[in-house]
PDB file of N, CA and C in Angstrom:
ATOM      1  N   UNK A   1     260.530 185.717 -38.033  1.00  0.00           N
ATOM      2  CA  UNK A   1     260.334 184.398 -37.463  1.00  0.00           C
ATOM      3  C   UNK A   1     260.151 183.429 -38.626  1.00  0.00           C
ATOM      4  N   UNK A   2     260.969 182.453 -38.844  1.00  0.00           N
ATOM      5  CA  UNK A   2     260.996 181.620 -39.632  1.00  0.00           C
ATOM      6  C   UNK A   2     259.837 180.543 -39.235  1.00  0.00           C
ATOM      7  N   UNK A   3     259.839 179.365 -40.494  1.00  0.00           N
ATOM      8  CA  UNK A   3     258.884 178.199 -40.402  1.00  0.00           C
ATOM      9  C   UNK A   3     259.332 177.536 -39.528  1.00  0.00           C
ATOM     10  N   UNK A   4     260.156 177.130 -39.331  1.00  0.00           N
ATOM     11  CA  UNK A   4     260.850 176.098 -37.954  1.00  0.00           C
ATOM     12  C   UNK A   4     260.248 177.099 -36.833  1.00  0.00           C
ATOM     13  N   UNK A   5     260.649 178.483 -36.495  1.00  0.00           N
ATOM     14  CA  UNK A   5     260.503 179.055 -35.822  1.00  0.00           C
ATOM     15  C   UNK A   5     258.607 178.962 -35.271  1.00  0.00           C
ATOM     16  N   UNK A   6     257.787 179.016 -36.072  1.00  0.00           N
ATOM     17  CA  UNK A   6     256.432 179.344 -36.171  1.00  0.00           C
ATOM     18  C   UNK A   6     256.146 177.735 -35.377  1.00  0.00           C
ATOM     19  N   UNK A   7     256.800 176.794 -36.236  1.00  0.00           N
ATOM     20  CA  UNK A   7     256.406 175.614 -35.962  1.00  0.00           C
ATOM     21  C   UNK A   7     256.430 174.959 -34.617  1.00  0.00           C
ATOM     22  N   UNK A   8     257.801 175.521 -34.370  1.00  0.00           N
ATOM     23  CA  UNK A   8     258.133 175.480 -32.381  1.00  0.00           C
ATOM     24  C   UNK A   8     257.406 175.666 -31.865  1.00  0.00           C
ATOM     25  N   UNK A   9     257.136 177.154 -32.145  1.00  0.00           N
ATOM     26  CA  UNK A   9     256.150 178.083 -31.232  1.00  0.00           C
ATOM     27  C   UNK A   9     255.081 177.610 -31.197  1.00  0.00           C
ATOM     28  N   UNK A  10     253.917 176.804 -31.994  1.00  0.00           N
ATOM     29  CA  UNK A  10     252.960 176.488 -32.206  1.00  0.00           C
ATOM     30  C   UNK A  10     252.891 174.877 -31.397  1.00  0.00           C
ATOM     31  N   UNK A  11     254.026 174.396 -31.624  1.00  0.00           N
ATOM     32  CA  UNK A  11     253.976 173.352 -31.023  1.00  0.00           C
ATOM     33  C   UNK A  11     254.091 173.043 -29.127  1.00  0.00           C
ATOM     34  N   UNK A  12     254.979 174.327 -29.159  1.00  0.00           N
ATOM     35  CA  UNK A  12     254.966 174.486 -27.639  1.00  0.00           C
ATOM     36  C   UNK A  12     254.147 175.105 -27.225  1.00  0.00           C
ATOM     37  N   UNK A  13     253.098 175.660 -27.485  1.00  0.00           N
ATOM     38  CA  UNK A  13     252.040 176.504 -27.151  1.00  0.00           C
ATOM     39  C   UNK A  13     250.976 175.119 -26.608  1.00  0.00           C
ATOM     40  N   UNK A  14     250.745 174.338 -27.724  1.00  0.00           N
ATOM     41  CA  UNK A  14     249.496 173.355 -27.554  1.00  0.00           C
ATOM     42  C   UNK A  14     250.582 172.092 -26.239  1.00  0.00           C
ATOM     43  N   UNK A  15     251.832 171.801 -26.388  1.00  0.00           N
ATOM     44  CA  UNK A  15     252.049 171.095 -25.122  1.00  0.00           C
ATOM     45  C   UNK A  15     251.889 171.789 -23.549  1.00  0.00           C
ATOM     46  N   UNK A  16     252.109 173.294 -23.741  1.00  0.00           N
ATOM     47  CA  UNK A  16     251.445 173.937 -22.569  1.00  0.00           C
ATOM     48  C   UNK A  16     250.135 173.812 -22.220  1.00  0.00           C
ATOM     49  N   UNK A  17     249.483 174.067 -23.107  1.00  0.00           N
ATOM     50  CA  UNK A  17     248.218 173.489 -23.090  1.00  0.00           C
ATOM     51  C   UNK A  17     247.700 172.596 -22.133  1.00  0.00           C
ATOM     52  N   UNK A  18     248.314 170.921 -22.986  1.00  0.00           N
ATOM     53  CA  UNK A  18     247.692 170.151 -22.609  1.00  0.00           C
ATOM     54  C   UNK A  18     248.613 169.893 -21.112  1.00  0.00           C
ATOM     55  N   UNK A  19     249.627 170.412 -20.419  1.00  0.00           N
ATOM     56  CA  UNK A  19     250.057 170.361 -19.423  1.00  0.00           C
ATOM     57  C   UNK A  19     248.993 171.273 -18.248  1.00  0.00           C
ATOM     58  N   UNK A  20     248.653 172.261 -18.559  1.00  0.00           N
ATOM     59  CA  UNK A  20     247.634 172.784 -17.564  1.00  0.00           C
ATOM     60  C   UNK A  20     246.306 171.854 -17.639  1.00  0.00           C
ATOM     61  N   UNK A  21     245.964 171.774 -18.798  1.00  0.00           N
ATOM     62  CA  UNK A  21     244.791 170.740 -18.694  1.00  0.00           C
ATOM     63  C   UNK A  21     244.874 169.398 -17.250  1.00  0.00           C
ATOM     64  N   UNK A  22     246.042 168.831 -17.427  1.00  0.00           N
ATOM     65  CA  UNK A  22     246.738 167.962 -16.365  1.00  0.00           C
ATOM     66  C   UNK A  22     246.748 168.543 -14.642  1.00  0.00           C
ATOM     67  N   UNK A  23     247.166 169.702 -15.307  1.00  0.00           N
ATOM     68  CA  UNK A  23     247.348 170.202 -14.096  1.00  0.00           C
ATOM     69  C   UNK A  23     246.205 170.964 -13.288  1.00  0.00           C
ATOM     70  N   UNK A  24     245.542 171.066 -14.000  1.00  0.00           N
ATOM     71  CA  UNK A  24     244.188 171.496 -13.162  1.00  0.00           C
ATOM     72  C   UNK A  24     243.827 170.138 -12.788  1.00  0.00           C
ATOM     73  N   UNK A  25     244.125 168.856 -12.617  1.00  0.00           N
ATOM     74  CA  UNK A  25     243.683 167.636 -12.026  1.00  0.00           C
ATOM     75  C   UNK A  25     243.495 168.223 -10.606  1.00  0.00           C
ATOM     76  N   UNK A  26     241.767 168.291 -10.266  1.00  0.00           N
ATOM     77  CA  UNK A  26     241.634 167.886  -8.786  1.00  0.00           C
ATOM     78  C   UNK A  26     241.463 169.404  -8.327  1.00  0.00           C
ATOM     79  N   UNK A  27     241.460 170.276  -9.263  1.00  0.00           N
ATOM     80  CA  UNK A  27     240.841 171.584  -9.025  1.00  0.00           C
ATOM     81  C   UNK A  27     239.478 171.826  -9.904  1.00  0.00           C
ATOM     82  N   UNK A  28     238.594 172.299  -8.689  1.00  0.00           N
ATOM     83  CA  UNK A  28     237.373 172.492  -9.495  1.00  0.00           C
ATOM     84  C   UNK A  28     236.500 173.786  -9.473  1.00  0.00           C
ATOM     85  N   UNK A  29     237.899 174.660  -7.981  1.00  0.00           N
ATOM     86  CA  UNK A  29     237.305 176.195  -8.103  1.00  0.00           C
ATOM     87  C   UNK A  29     238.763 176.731  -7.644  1.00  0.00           C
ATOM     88  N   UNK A  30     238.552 177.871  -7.753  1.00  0.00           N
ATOM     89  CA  UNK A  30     239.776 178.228  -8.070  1.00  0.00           C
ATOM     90  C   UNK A  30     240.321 178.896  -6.070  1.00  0.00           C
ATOM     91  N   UNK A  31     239.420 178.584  -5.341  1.00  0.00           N
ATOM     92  CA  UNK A  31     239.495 178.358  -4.015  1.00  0.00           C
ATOM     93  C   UNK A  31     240.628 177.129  -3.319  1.00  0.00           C
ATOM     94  N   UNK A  32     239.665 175.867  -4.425  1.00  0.00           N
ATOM     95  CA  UNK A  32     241.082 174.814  -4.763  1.00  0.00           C
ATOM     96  C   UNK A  32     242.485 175.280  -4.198  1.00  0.00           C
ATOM     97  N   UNK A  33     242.759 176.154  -5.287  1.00  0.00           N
ATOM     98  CA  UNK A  33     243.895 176.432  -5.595  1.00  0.00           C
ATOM     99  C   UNK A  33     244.930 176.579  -4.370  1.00  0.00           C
ATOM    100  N   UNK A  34     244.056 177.511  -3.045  1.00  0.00           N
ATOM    101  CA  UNK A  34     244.659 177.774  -1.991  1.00  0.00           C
ATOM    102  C   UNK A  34     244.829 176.805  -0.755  1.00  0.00           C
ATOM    103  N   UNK A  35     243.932 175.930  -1.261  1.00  0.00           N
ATOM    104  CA  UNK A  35     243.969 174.713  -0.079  1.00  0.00           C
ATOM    105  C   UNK A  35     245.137 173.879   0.998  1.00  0.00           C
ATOM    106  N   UNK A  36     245.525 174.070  -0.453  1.00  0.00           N
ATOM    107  CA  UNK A  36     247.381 173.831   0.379  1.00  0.00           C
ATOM    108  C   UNK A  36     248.549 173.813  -0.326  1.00  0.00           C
ATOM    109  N   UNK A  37     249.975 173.410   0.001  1.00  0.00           N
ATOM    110  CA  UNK A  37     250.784 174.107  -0.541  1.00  0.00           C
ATOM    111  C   UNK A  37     250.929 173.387  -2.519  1.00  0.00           C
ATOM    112  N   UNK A  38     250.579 171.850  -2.280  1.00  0.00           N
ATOM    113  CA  UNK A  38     250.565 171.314  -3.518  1.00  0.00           C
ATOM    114  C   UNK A  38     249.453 171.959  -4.620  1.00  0.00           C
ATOM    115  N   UNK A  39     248.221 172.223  -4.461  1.00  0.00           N
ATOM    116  CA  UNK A  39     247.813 173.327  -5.247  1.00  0.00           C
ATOM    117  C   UNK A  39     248.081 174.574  -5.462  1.00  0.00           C
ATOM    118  N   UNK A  40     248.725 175.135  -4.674  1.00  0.00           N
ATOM    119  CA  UNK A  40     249.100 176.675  -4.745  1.00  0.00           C
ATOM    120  C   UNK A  40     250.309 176.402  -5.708  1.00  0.00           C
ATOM    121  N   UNK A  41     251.135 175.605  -5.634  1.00  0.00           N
ATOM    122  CA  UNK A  41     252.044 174.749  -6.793  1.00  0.00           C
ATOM    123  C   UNK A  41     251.846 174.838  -8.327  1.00  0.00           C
ATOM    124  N   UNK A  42     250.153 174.643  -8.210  1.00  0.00           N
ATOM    125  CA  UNK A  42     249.664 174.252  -9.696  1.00  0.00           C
ATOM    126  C   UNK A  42     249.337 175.494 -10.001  1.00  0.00           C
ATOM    127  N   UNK A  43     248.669 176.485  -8.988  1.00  0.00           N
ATOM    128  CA  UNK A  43     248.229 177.684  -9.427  1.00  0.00           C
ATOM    129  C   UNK A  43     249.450 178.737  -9.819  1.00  0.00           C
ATOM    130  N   UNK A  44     250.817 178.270  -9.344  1.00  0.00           N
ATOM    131  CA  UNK A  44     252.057 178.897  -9.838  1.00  0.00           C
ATOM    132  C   UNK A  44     252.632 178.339 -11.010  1.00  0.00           C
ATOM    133  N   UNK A  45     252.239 177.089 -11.852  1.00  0.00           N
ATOM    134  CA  UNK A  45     253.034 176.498 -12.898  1.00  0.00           C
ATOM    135  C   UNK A  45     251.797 176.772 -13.554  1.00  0.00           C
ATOM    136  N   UNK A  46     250.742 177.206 -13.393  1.00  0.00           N
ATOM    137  CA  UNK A  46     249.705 176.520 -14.637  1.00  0.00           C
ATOM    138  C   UNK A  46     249.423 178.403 -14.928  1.00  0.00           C
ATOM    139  N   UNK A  47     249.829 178.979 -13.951  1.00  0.00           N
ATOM    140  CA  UNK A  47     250.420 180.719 -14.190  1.00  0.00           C
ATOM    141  C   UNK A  47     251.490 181.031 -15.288  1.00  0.00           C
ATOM    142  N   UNK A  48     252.729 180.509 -14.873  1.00  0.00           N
ATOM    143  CA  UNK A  48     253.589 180.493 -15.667  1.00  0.00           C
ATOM    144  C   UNK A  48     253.576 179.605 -16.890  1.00  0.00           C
ATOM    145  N   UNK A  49     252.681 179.007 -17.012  1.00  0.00           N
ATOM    146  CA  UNK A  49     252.447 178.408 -18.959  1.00  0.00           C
ATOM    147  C   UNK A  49     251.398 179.696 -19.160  1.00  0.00           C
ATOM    148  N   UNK A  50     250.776 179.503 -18.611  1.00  0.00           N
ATOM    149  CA  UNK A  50     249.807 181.097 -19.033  1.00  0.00           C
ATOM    150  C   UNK A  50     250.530 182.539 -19.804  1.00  0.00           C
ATOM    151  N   UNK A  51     251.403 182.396 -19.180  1.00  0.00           N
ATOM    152  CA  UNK A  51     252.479 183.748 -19.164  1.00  0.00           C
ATOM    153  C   UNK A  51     253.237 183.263 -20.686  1.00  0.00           C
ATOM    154  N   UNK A  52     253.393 182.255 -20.389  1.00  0.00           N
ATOM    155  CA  UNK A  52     254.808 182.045 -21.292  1.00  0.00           C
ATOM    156  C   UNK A  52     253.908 181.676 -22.934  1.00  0.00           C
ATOM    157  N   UNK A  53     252.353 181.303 -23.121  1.00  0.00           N
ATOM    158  CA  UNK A  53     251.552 180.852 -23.675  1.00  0.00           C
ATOM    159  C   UNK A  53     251.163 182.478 -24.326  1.00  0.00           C
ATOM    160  N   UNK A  54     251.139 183.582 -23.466  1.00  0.00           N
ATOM    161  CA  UNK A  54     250.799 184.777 -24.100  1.00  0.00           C
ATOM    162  C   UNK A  54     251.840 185.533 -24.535  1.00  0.00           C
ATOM    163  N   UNK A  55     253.144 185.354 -23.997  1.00  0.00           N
ATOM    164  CA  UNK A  55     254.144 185.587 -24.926  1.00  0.00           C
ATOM    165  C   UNK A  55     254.444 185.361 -26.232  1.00  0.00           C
ATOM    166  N   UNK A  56     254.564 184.080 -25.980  1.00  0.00           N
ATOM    167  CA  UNK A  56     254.331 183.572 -27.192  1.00  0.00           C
ATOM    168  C   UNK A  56     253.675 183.846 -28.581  1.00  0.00           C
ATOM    169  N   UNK A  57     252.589 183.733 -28.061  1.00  0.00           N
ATOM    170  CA  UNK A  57     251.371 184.291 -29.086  1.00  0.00           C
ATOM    171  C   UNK A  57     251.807 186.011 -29.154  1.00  0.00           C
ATOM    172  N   UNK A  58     251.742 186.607 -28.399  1.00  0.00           N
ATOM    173  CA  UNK A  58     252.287 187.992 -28.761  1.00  0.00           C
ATOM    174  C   UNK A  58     252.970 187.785 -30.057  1.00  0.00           C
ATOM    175  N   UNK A  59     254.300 187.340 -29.275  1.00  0.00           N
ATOM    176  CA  UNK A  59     255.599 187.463 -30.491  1.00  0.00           C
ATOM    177  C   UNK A  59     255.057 187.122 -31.893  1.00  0.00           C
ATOM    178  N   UNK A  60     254.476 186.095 -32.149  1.00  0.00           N
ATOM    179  CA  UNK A  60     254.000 185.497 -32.953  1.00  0.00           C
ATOM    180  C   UNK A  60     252.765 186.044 -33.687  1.00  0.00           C
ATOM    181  N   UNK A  61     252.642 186.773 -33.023  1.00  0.00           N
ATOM    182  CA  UNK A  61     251.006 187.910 -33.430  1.00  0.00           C
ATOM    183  C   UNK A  61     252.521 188.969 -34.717  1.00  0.00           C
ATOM    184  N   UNK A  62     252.647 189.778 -33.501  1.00  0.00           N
ATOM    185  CA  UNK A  62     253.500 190.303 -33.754  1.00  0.00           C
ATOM    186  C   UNK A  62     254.192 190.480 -35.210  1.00  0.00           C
ATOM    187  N   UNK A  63     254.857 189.234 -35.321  1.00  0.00           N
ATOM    188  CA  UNK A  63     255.788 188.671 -36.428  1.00  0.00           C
ATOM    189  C   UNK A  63     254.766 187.940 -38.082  1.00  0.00           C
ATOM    190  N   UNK A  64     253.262 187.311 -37.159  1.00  0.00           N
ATOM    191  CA  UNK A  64     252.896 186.737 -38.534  1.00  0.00           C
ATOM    192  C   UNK A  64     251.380 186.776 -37.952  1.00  0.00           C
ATOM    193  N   UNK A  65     250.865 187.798 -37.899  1.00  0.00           N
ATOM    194  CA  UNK A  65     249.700 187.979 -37.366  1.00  0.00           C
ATOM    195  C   UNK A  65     248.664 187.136 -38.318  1.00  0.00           C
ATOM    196  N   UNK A  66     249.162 186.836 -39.622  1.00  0.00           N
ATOM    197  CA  UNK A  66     248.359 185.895 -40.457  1.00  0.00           C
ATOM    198  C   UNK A  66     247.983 184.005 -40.194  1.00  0.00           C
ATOM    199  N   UNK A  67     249.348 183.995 -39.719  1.00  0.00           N
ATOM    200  CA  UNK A  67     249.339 182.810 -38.669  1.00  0.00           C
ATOM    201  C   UNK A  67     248.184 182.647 -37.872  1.00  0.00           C
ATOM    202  N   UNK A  68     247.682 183.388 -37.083  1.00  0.00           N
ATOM    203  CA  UNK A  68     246.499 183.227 -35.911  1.00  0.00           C
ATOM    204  C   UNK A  68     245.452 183.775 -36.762  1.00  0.00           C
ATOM    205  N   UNK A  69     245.107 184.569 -37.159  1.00  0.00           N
ATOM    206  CA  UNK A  69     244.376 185.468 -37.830  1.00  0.00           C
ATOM    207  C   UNK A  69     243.093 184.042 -39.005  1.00  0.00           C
ATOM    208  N   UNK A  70     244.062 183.174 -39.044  1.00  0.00           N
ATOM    209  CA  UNK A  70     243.740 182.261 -39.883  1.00  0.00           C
ATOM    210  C   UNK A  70     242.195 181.699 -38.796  1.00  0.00           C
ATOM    211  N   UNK A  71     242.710 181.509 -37.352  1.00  0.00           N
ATOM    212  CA  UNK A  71     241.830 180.504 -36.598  1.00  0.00           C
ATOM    213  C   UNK A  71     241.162 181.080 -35.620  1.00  0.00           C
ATOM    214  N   UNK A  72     241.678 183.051 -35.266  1.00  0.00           N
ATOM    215  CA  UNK A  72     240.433 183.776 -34.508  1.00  0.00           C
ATOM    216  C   UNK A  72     240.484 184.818 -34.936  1.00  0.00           C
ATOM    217  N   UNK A  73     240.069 186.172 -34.496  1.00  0.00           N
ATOM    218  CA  UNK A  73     240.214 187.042 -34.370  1.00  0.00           C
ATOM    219  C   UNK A  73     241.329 187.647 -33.637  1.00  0.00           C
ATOM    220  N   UNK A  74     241.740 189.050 -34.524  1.00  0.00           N
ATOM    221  CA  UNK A  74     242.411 189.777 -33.575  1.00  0.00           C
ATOM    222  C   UNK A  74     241.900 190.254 -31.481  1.00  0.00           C
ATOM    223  N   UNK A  75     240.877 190.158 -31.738  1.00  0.00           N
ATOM    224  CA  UNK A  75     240.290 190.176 -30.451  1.00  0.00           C
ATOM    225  C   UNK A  75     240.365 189.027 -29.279  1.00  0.00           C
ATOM    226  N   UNK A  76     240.476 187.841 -30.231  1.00  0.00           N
ATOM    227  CA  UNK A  76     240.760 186.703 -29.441  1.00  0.00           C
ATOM    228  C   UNK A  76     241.711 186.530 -29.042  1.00  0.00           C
ATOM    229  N   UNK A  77     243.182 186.701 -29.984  1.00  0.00           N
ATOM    230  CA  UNK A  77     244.464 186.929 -29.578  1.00  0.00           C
ATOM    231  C   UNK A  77     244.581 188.021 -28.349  1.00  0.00           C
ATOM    232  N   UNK A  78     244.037 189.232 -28.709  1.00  0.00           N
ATOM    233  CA  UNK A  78     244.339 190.327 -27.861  1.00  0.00           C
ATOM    234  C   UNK A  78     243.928 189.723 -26.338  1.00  0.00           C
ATOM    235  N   UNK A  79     243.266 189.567 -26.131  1.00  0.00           N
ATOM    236  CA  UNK A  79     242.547 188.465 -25.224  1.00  0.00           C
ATOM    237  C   UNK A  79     243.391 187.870 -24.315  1.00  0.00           C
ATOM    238  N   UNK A  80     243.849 187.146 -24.860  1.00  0.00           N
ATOM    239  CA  UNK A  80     245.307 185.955 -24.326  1.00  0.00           C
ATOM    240  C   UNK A  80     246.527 186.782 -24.479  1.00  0.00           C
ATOM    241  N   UNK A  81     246.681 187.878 -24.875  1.00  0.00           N
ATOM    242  CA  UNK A  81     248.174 188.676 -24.701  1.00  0.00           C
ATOM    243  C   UNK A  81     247.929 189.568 -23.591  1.00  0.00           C
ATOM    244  N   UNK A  82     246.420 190.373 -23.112  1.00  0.00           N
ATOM    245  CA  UNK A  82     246.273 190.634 -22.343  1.00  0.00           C
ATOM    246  C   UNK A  82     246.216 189.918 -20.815  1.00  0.00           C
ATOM    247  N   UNK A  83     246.230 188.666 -20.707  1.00  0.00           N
ATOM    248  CA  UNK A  83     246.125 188.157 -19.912  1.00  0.00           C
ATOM    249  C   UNK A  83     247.765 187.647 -19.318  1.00  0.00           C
ATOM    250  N   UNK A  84     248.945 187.756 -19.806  1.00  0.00           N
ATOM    251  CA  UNK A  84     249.920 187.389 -20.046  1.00  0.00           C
ATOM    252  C   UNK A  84     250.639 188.634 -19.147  1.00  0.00           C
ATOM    253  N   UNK A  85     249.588 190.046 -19.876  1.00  0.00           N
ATOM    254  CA  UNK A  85     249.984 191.338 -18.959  1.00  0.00           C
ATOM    255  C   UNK A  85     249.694 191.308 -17.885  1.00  0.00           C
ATOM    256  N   UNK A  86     248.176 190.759 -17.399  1.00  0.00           N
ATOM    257  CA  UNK A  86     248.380 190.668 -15.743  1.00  0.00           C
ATOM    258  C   UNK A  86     249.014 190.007 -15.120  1.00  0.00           C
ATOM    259  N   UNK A  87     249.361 188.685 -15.609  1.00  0.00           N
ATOM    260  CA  UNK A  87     249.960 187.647 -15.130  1.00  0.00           C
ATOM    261  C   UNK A  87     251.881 188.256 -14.644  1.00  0.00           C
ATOM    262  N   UNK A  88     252.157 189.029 -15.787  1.00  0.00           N
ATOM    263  CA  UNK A  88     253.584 189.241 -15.952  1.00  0.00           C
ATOM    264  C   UNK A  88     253.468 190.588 -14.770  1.00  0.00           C
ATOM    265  N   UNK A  89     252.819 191.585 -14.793  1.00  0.00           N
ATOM    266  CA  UNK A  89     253.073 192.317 -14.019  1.00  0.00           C
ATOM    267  C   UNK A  89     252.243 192.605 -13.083  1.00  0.00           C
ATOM    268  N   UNK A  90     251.037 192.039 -12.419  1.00  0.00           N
ATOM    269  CA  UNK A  90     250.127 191.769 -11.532  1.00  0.00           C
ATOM    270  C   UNK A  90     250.002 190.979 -10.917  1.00  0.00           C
ATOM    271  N   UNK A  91     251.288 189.774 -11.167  1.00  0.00           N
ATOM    272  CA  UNK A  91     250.629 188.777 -10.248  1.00  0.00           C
ATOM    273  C   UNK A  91     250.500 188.829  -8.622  1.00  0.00           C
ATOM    274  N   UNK A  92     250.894 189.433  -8.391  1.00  0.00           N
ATOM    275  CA  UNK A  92     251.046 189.712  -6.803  1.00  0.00           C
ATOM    276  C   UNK A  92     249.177 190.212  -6.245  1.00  0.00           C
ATOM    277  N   UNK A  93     248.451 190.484  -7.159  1.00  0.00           N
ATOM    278  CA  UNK A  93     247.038 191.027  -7.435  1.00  0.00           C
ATOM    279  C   UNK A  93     246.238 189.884  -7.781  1.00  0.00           C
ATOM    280  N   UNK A  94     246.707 188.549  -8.327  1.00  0.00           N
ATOM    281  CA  UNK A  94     245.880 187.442  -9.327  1.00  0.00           C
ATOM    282  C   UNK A  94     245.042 186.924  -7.890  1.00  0.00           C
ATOM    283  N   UNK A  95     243.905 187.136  -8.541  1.00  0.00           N
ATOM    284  CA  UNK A  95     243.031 186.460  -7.209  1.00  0.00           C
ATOM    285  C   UNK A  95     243.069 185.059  -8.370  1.00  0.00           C
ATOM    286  N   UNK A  96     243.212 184.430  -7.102  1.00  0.00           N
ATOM    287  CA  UNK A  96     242.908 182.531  -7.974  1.00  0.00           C
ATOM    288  C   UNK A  96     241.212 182.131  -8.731  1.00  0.00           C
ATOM    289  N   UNK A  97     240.204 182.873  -8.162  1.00  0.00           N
ATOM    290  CA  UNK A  97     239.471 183.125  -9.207  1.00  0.00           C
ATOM    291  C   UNK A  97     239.112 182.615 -10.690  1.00  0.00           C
ATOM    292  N   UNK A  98     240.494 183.967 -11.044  1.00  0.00           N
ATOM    293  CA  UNK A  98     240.550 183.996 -12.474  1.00  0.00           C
ATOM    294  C   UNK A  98     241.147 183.069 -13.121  1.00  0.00           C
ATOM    295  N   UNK A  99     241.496 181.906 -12.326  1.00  0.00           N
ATOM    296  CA  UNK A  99     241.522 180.490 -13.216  1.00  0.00           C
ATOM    297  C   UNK A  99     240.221 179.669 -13.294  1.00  0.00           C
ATOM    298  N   UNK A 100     239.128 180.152 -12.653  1.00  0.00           N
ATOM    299  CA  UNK A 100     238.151 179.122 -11.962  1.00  0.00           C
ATOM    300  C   UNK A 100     237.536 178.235 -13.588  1.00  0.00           C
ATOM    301  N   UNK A 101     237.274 177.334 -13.085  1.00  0.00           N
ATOM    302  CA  UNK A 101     236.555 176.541 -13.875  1.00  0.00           C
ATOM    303  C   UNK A 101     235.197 176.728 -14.183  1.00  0.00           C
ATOM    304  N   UNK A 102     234.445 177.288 -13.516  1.00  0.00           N
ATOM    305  CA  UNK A 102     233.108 177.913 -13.123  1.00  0.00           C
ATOM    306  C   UNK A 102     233.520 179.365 -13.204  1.00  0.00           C
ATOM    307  N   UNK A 103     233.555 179.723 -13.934  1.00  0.00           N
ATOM    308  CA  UNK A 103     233.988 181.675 -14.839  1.00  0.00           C
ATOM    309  C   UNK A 103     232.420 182.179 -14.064  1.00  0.00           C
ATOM    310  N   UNK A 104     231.008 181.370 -14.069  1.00  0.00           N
ATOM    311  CA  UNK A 104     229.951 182.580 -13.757  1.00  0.00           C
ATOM    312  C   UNK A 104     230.190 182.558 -12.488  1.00  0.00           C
ATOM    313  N   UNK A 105     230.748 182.284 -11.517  1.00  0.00           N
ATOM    314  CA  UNK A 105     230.558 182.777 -10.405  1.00  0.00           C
ATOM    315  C   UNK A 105     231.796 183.725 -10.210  1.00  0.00           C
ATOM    316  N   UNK A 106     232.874 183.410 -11.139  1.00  0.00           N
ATOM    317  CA  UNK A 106     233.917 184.541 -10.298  1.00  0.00           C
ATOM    318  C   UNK A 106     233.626 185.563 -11.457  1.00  0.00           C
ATOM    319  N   UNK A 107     233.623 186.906 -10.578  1.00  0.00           N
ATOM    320  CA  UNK A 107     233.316 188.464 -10.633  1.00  0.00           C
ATOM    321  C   UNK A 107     234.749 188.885 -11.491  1.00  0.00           C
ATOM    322  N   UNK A 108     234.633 188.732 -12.692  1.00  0.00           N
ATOM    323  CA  UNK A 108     235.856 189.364 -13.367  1.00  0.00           C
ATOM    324  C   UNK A 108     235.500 191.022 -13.738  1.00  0.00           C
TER     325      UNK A 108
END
């Protein structure tokens, strides 16, 4: 993975970002989410930056693990690549929950 390459990746990572940030507008539990069909919307796009956000970082682990390594831990990464795994092959299982904004009340 080249510097252009790193640079993309890094750059599209933080506009995902700040697009879920947006997009959690007007959710404040992750109950939200199911209310109706325009949130269940957000809980499917703000899924799929999730997904595509731990890919990412995978690959990028992967390829220049010094890259991240710089700003967490390997544990922190592992973290967010694991989460990419439920998302990619569990979602049919994702209780909405595990987006909540309030983490102490949902039972992870």
């Amino acid at each position: 993975m080249g510097k252009i390459d790193i640079n993309f990746t890094i750059d599209f990572i933080l506009k995902s970002i700040d697009l879920i940030e947006k997009r959690f507008s007007g959710i404040d539990s992750g109950e939200d989410f199911l209310k109706n069909d325009k949130n269940l919307e957000k809980f499917d796009s703000i899924s799929m930056r999730l997904q595509t956000i731990g890919e990412n970082i995978k690959n990028l682990y992967k390829n220049n693990p010094e890259v991240l390594e710089n700003f967490a831990t390997k544990d922190y990464w592992s973290s967010i690549m694991k989460m990419r795994e439920i998302i990619s092959h569990h979602y049919i299982n994702i209780d909405a929950c595990i987006f909540r904004l309030d983490r102490a009340r949902c039972p992870l």
